[in-house]
Protein backbone atom coordinates (compact mmCIF):
# COMPACT_ATOMS: atom_id res chain seq x y z
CA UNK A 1 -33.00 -7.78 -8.97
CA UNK A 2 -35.29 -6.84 -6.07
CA UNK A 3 -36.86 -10.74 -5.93
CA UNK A 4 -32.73 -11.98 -6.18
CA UNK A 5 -32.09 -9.28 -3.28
CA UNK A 6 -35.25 -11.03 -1.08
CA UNK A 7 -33.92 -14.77 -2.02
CA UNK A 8 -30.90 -13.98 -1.07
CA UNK A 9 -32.50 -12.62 2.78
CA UNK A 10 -34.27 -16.02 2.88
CA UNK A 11 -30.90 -18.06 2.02
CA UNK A 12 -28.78 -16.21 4.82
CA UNK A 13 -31.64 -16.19 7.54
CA UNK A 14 -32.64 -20.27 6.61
CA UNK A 15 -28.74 -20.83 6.90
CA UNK A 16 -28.40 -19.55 10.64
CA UNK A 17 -31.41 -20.96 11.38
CA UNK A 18 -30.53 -25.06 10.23
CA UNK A 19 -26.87 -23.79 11.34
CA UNK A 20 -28.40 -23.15 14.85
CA UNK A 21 -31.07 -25.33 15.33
CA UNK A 22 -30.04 -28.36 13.35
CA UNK A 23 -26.87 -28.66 13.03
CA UNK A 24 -26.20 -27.36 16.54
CA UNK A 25 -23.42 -25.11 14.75
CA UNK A 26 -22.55 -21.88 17.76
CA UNK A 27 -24.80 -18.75 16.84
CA UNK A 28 -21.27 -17.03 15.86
CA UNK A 29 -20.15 -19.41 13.25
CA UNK A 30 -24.19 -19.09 11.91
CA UNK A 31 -24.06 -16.27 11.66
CA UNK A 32 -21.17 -15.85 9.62
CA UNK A 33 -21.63 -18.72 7.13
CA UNK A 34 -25.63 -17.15 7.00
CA UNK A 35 -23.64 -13.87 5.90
CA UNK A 36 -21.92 -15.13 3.16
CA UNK A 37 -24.47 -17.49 1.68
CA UNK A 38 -26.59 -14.19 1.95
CA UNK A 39 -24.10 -12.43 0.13
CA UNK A 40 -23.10 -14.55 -2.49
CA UNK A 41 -27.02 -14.87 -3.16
CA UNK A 42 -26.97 -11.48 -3.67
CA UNK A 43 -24.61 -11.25 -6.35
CA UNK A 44 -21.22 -9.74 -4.61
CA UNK A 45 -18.02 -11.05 -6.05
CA UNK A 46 -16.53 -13.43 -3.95
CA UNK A 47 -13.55 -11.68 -3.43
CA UNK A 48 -15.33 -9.13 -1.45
CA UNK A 49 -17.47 -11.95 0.41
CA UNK A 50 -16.63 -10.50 3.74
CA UNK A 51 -15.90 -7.11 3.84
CA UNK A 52 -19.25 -5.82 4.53
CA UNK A 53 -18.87 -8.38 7.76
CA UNK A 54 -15.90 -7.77 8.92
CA UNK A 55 -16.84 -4.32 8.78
CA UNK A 56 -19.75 -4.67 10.91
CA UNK A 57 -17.78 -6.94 13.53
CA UNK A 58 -15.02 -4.28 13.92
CA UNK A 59 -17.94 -1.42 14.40
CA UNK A 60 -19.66 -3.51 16.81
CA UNK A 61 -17.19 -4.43 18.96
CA UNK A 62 -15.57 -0.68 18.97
CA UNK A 63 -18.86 0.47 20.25
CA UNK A 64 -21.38 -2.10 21.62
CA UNK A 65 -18.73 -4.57 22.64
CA UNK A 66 -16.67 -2.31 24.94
CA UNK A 67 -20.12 -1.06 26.34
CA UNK A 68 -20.76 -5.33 27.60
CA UNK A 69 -17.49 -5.42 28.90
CA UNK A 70 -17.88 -2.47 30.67
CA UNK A 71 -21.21 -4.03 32.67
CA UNK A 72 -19.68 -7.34 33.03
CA UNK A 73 -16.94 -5.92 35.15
CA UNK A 74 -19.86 -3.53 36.76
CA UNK A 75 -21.47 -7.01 37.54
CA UNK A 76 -18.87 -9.28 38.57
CA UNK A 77 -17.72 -6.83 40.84
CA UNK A 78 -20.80 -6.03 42.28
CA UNK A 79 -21.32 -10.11 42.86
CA UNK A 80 -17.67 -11.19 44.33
CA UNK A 81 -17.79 -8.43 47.04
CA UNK A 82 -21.45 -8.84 47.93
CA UNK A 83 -23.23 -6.39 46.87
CA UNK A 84 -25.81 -8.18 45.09
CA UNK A 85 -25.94 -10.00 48.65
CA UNK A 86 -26.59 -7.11 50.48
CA UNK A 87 -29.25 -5.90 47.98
CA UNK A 88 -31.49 -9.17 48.26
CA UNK A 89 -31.04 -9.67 51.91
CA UNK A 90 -31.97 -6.29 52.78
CA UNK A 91 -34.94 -6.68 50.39
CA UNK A 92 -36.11 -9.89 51.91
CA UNK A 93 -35.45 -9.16 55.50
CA UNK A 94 -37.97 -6.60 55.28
CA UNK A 95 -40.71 -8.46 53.51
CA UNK A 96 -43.61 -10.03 54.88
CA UNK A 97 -44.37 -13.43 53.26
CA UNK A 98 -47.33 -12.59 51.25
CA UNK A 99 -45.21 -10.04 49.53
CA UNK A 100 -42.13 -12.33 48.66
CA UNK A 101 -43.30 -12.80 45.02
CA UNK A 102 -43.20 -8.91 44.32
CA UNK A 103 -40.11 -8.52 46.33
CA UNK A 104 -38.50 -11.21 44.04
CA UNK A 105 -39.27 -8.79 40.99
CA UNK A 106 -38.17 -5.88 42.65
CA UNK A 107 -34.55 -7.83 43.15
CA UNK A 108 -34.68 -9.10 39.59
CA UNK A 109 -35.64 -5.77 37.68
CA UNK A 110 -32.72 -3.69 40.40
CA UNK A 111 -30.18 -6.75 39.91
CA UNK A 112 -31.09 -7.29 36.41
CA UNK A 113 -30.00 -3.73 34.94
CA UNK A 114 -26.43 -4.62 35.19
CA UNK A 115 -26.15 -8.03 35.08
CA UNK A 116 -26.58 -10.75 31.50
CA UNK A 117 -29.58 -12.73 32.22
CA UNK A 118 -27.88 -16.15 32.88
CA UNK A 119 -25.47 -14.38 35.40
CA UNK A 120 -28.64 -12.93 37.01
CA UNK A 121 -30.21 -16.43 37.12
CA UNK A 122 -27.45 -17.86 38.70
CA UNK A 123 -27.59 -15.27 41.37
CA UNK A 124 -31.17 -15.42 42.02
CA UNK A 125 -32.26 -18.96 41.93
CA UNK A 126 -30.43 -19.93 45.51
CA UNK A 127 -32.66 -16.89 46.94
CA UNK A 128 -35.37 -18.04 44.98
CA UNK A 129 -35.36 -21.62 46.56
CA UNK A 130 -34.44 -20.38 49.92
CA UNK A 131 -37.75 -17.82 49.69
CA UNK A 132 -40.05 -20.47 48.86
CA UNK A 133 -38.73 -22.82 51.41
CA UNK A 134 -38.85 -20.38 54.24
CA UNK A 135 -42.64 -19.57 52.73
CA UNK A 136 -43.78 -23.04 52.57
CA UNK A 137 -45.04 -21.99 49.00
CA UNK A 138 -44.24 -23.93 45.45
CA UNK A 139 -41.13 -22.54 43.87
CA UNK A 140 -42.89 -21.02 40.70
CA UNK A 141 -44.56 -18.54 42.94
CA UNK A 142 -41.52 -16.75 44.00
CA UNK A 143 -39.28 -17.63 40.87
CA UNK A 144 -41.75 -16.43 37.81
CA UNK A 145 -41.67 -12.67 39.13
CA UNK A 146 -37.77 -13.12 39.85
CA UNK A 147 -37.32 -15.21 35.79
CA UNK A 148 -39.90 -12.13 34.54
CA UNK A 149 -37.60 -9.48 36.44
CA UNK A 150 -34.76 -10.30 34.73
CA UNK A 151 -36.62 -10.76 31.35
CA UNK A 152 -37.69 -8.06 30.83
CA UNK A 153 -34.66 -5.91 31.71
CA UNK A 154 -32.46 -8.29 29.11
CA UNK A 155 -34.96 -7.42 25.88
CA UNK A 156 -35.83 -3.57 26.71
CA UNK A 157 -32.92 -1.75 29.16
CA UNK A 158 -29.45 -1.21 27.96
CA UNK A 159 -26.69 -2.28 28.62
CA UNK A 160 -28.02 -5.79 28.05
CA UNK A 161 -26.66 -6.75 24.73
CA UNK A 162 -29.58 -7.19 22.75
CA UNK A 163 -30.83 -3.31 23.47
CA UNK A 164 -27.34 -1.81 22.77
CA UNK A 165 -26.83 -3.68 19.25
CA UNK A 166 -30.79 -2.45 18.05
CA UNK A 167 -29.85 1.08 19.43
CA UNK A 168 -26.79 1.00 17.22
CA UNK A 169 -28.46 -0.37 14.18
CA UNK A 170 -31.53 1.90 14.08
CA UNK A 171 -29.01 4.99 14.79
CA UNK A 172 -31.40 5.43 18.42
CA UNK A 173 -30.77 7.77 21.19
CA UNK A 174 -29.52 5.42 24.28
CA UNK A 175 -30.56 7.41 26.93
CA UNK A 176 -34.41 8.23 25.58
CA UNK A 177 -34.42 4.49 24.89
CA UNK A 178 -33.64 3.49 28.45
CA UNK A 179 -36.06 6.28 29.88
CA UNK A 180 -38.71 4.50 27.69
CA UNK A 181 -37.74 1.30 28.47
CA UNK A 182 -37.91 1.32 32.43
CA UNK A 183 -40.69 3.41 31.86
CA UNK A 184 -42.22 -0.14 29.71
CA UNK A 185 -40.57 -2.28 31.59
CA UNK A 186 -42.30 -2.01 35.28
CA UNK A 187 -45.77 -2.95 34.57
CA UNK A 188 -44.55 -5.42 32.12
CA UNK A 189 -42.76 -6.77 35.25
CA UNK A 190 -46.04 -6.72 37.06
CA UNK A 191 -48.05 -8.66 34.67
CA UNK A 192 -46.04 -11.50 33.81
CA UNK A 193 -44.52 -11.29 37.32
CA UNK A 194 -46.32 -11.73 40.33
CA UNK A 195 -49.27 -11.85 38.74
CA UNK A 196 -49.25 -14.43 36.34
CA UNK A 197 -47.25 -15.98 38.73
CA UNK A 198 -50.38 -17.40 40.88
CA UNK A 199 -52.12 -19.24 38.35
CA UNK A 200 -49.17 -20.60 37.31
CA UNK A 201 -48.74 -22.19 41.10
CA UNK A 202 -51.64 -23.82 41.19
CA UNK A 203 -50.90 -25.39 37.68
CA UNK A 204 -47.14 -26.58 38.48
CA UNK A 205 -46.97 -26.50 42.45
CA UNK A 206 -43.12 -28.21 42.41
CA UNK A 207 -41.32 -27.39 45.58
CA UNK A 208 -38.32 -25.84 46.46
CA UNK A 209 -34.96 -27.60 44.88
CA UNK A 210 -33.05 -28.26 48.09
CA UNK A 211 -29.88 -28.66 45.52
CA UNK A 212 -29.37 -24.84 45.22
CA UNK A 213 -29.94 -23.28 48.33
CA UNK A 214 -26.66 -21.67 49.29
CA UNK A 215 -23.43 -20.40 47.11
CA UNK A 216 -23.27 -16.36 47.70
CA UNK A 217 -20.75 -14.30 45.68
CA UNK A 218 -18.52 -12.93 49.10
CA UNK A 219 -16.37 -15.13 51.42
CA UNK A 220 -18.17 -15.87 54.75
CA UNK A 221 -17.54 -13.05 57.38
CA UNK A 222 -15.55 -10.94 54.82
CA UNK A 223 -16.51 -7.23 54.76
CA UNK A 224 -19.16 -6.57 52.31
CA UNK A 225 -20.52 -3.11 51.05
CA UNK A 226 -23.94 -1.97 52.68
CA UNK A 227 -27.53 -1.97 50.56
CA UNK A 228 -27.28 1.93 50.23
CA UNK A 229 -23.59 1.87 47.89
CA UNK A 230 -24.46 -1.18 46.18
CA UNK A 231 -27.75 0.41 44.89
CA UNK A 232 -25.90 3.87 44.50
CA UNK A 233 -23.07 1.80 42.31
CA UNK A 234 -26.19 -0.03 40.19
CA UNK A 235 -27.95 3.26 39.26
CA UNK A 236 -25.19 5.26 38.71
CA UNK A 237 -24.61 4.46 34.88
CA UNK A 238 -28.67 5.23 34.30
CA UNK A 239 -28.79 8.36 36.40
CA UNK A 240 -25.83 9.57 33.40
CA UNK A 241 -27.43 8.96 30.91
CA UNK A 242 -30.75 9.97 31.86
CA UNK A 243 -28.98 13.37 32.82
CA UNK A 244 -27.50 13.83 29.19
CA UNK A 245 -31.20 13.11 27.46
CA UNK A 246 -32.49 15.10 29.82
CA UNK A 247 -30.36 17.73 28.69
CA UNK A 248 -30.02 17.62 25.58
CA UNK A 249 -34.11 17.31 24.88
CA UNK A 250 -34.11 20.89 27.21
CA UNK A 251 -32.04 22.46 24.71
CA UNK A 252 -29.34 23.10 27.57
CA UNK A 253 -26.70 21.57 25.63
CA UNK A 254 -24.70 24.09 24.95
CA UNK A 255 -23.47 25.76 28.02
CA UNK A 256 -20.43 24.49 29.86
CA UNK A 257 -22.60 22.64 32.41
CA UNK A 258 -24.80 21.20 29.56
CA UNK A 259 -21.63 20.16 27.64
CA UNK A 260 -20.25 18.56 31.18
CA UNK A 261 -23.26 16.49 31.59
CA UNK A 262 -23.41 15.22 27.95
CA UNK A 263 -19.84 14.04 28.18
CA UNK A 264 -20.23 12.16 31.77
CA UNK A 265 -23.73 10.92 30.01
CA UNK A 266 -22.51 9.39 26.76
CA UNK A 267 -22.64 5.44 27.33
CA UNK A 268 -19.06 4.79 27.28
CA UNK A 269 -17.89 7.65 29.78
CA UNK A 270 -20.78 6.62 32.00
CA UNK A 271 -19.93 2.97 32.21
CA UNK A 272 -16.17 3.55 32.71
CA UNK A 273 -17.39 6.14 35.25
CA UNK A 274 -19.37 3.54 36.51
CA UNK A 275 -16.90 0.61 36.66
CA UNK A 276 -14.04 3.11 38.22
CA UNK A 277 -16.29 3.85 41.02
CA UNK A 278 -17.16 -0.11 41.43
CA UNK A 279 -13.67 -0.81 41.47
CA UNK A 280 -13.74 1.50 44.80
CA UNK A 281 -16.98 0.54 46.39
CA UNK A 282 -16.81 -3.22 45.85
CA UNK A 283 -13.27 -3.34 46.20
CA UNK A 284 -10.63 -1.21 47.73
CA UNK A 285 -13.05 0.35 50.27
CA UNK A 286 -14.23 -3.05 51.90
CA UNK A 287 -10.81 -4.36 52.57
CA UNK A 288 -9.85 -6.11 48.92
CA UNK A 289 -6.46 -5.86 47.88
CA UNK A 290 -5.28 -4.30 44.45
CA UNK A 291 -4.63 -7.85 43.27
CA UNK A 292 -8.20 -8.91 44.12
CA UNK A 293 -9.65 -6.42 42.64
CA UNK A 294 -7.68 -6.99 39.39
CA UNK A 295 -8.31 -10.70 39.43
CA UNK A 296 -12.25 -9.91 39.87
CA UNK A 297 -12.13 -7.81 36.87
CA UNK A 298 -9.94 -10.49 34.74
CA UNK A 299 -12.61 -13.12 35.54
CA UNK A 300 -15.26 -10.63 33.98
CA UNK A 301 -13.68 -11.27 30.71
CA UNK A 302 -14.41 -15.32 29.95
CA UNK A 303 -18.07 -15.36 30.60
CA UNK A 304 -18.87 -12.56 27.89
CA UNK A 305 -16.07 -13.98 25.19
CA UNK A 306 -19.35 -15.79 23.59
CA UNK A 307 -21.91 -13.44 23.78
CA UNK A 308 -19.62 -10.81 22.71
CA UNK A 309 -18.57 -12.79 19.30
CA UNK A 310 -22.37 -13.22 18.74
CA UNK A 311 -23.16 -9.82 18.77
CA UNK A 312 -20.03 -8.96 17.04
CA UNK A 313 -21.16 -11.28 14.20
CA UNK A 314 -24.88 -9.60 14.45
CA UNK A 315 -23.17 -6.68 13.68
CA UNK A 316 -21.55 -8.23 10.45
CA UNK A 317 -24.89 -9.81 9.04
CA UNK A 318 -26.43 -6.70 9.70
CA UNK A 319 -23.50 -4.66 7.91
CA UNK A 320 -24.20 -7.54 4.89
CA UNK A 321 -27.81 -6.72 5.18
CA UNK A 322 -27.18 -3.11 4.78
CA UNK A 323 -24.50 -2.74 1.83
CA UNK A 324 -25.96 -5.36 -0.05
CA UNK A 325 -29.03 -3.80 -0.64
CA UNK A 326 -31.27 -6.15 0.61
CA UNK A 327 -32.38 -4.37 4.25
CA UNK A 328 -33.55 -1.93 2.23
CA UNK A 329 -35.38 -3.96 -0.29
CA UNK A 330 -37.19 -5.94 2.80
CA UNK A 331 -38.27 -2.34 4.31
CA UNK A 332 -39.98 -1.82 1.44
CA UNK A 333 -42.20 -4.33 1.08
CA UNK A 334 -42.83 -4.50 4.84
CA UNK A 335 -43.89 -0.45 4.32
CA UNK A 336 -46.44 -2.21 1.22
CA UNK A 337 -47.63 -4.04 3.66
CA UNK A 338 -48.84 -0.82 5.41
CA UNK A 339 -47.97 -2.35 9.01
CA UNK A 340 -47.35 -0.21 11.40
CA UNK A 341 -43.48 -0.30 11.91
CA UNK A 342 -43.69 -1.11 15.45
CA UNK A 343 -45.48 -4.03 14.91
CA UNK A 344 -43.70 -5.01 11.87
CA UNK A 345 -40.06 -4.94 14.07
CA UNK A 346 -42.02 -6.85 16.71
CA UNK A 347 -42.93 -9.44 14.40
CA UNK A 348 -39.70 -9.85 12.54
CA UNK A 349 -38.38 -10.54 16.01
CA UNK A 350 -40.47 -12.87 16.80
CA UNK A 351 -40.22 -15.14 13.63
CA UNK A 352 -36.28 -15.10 14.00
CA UNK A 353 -36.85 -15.78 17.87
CA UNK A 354 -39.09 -19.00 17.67
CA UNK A 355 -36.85 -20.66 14.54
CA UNK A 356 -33.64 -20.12 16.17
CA UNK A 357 -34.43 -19.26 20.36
CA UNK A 358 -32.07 -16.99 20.59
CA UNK A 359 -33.15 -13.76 21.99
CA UNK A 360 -30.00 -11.95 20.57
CA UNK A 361 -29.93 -13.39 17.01
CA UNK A 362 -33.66 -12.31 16.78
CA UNK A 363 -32.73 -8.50 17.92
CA UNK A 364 -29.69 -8.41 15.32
CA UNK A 365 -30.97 -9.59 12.25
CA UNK A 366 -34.28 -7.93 13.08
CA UNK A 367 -32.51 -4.52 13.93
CA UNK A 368 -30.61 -5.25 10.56
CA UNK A 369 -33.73 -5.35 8.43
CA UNK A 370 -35.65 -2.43 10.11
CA UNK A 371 -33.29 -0.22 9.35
CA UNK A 372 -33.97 1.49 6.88
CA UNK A 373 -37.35 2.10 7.61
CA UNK A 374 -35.45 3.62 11.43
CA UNK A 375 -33.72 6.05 9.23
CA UNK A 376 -37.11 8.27 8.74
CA UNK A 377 -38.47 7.85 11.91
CA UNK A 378 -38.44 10.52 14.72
CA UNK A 379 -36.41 10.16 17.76
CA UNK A 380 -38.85 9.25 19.87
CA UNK A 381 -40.47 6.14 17.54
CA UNK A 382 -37.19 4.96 16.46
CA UNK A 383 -36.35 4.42 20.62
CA UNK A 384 -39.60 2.83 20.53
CA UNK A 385 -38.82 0.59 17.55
CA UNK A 386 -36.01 -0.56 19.70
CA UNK A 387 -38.43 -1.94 22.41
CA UNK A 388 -40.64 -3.43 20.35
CA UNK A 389 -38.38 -5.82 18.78
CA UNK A 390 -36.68 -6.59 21.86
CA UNK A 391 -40.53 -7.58 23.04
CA UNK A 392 -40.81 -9.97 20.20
CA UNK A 393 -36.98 -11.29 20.97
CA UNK A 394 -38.58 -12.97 24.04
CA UNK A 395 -41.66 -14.13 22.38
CA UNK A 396 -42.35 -18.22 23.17
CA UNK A 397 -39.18 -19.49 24.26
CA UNK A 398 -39.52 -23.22 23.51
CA UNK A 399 -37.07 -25.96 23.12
CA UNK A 400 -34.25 -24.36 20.91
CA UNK A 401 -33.39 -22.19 23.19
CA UNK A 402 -30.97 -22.78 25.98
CA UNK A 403 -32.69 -20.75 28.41
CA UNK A 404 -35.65 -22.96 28.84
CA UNK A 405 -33.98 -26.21 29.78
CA UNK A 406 -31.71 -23.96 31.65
CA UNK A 407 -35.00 -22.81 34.05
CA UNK A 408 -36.53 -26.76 33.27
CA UNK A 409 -33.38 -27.75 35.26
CA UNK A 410 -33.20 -25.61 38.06
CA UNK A 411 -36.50 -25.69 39.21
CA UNK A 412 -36.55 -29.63 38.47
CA UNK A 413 -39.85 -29.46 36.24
CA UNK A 414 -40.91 -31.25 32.95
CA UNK A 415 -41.15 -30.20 29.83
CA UNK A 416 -44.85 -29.44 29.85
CA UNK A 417 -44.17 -27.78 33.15
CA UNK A 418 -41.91 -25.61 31.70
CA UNK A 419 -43.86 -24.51 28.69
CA UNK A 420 -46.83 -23.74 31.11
CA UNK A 421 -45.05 -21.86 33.12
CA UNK A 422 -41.63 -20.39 31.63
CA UNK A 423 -42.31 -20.30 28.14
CA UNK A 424 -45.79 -18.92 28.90
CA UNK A 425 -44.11 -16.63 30.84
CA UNK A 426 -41.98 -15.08 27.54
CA UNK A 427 -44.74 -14.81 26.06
CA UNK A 428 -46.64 -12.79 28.32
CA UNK A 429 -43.28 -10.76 28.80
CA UNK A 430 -43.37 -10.34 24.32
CA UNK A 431 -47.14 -9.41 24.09
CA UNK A 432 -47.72 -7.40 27.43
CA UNK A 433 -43.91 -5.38 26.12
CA UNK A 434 -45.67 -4.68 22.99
CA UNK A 435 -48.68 -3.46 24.06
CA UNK A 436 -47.34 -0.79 25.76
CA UNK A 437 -44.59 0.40 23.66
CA UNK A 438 -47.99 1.11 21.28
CA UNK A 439 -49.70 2.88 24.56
CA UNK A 440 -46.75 4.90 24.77
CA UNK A 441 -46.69 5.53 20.67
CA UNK A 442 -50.11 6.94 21.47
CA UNK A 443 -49.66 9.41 23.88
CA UNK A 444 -45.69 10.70 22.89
């Protein structure tokens, strides 16, 4: 039974993986045909093919789904009244040249926490270009600490999607894991930011791509809200939830104030805190119109439709995973294996990540199969679990993955250029994430 229970793993991962990479099939429908090959492999009546799926989809979208909804309209918001404008001009306006590459990771980690990482490319790469114009310097040397910026925020600090669906399936506490992961996240930043960054210079020294200097989020000369509100706006939804861990690990819990703060703290009264007040500061207080405000938050919807299906799905191959028997089979021979777990989620990640470059389908099936092994950990290592496998979600991003040709293209490089440079980049971000989510296992 147990060696039918691992087969039938293999089956359902190989499945999304020739689905994805192969046969070009979207990560949603992989995902879904790799859930019931996986089950049928497993012996469940076919009857019953689905229902530990759908299952999973409808839990996933009732909790981690509203929570990406939630920062999309935080983010598109913050981007069609200017905000994110008023955050990077301020920023570069008061940096001397030499420092451009480390103010570029400064705006990608403060951009970054609410915004998906292809919205937060989009953003960036006009300031990017326009920095290493006005610098005279090659492109890579302001855009690898901007790319790493917003790396490392999408593996390790909710609410990107792939943190919030490993919280959920390891049963972690949010806030803890997004204390931890800042915490993680800043000298990862550094490392495989502005300092990898000039090596990589001298190695690939293309210029600035004149083709995307330009296109900000707020109409010319229309009112825009000032650097302090639009930071104020960003931080809000962490502040929360730091508060409530901050309570709750004090043991202050159970007054009225301590019940107060856990309430405004919990991730889904923080965010709709959160996109309430942006409604207000990037809206009605600049001079937008009830309608405009409404149509900003209806266009927040389209862009996430995908990525929330995918994660939705995640949720249903994990749920498979789960009921089936087989997550916990797999935690049991990687515990024979006597790996230490955090290096054991790391690597699961990063086997799922190189065969099928997604970032996301490498935290979900990897969050799926660890666990079991999460259900025994402390709180402290189980938010640390989290990290690790979104380090080894990043890990090599290569040719399957639509990230790389989407950096290839907008910086106008080859593809050895971009391996040298962006996929060496992911890796840095994977093994520098890693090593100090075990520094921090150390001394916690």
């Amino acid at each position: 039974m147990t060696g039918q229970l691992v087969l039938a793993a293999l089956a359902g991962i190989a499945t999304i993986v020739i689905l994805i990479v192969w046969v070009k099939i979207h990560p949603f429908l992989a995902l879904m045909a790799g859930s019931g090959v996986m089950a049928i492999a497993a012996g469940v009546n076919y009857v019953d093919l689905f229902a530990s799926f759908t299952t999973g989809v409808g839990n996933t979208i009732s909790g981690t789904g509203l929570l990406i909804v939630l920062g999309s309209i935080i983010g598109t918001l913050m981007v069609g009244s200017g905000g994110a404008d008023a955050i990077v001009d301020t920023i570069l306006d008061k940096t001397p040249v030499k420092r451009l590459p480390w103010a570029m990771a400064l705006i990608a980690f403060v951009i970054g926490i609410p915004l998906f990482f292809e919205v937060g490319v989009v953003i960036l790469i006009p300031v990017v270009m326009f920095a290493a114009r006005r610098a005279k310097q090659p492109a890579i040397l302001v855009g690898i600490p901007a790319l790493a910026g917003l790396s490392v925020l999408h593996a390790l600090v909710p609410p990107h999607p792939g943190p919030l669906i490993a919280i959920d399936s390891l049963g972690a506490n949010l806030g803890m894991t997004l204390g931890f992961g800042l915490i993680i996240a800043i000298p990862t930043v550094i490392l495989s930011g502005p300092l990898l960054a000039k090596p990589m210079a001298r190695w690939v020294p293309v210029p600035a791509n004149e083709d995307f200097l330009g296109a900000k989020g707020a109409k010319e000369g229309a009112k825009r809200p000032n650097f302090g509100v639009s930071i104020f706006v960003i931080l809000l939804p962490v502040l929360l939830m730091l508060a409530r861990t901050i309570i709750e690990v004090g043991g202050w819990d159970g007054s009225a104030f301590g019940k107060a703060i856990v309430f405004v703290g919990t991730p889904l009264i923080a965010l709709t805190i959160t996109a309430v007040v942006a409604m207000f500061a990037f809206g009605y207080t600049i001079g937008k119109s009830r309608d405009e405000v409404n149509d900003l938050v209806g266009s927040s919807f389209g862009p996430i439709a995908g990525i929330l299906l995918i994660v939705a799905a995640g949720g249903g191959f994990k749920e498979t995973l789960v009921d089936s028997g087989i997550a916990d089979v797999i935690a049991d021979t990687l515990v024979s294996w006597d790996l230490p777990v955090l290096i054991a989620g790391w690597l699961v990640a990063v086997f799922i990540r190189l065969a099928t470059g997604s970032a996301t389908v490498a935290t979900i099936t990897a969050s799926g199969i660890m666990a079991p092994i999460a259900a025994g950990l402390p709180a402290t290592e189980t938010a640390l679990l989290v990290l690790a496998i979104g380090s080894g979600s990043v890990f090599f991003s290569h040719v399957n993955d639509a990230g790389f040709w989407l950096v290839k293209e907008y910086f106008g490089m080859t593809v050895g250029q971009t391996i040298k440079t962006w996929s060496l980049m992911e890796t840095a971000v994977s093994v520098f994430g890693l090593a100090f989510v075990m520094v921090a296992d150390i001394f916690i």
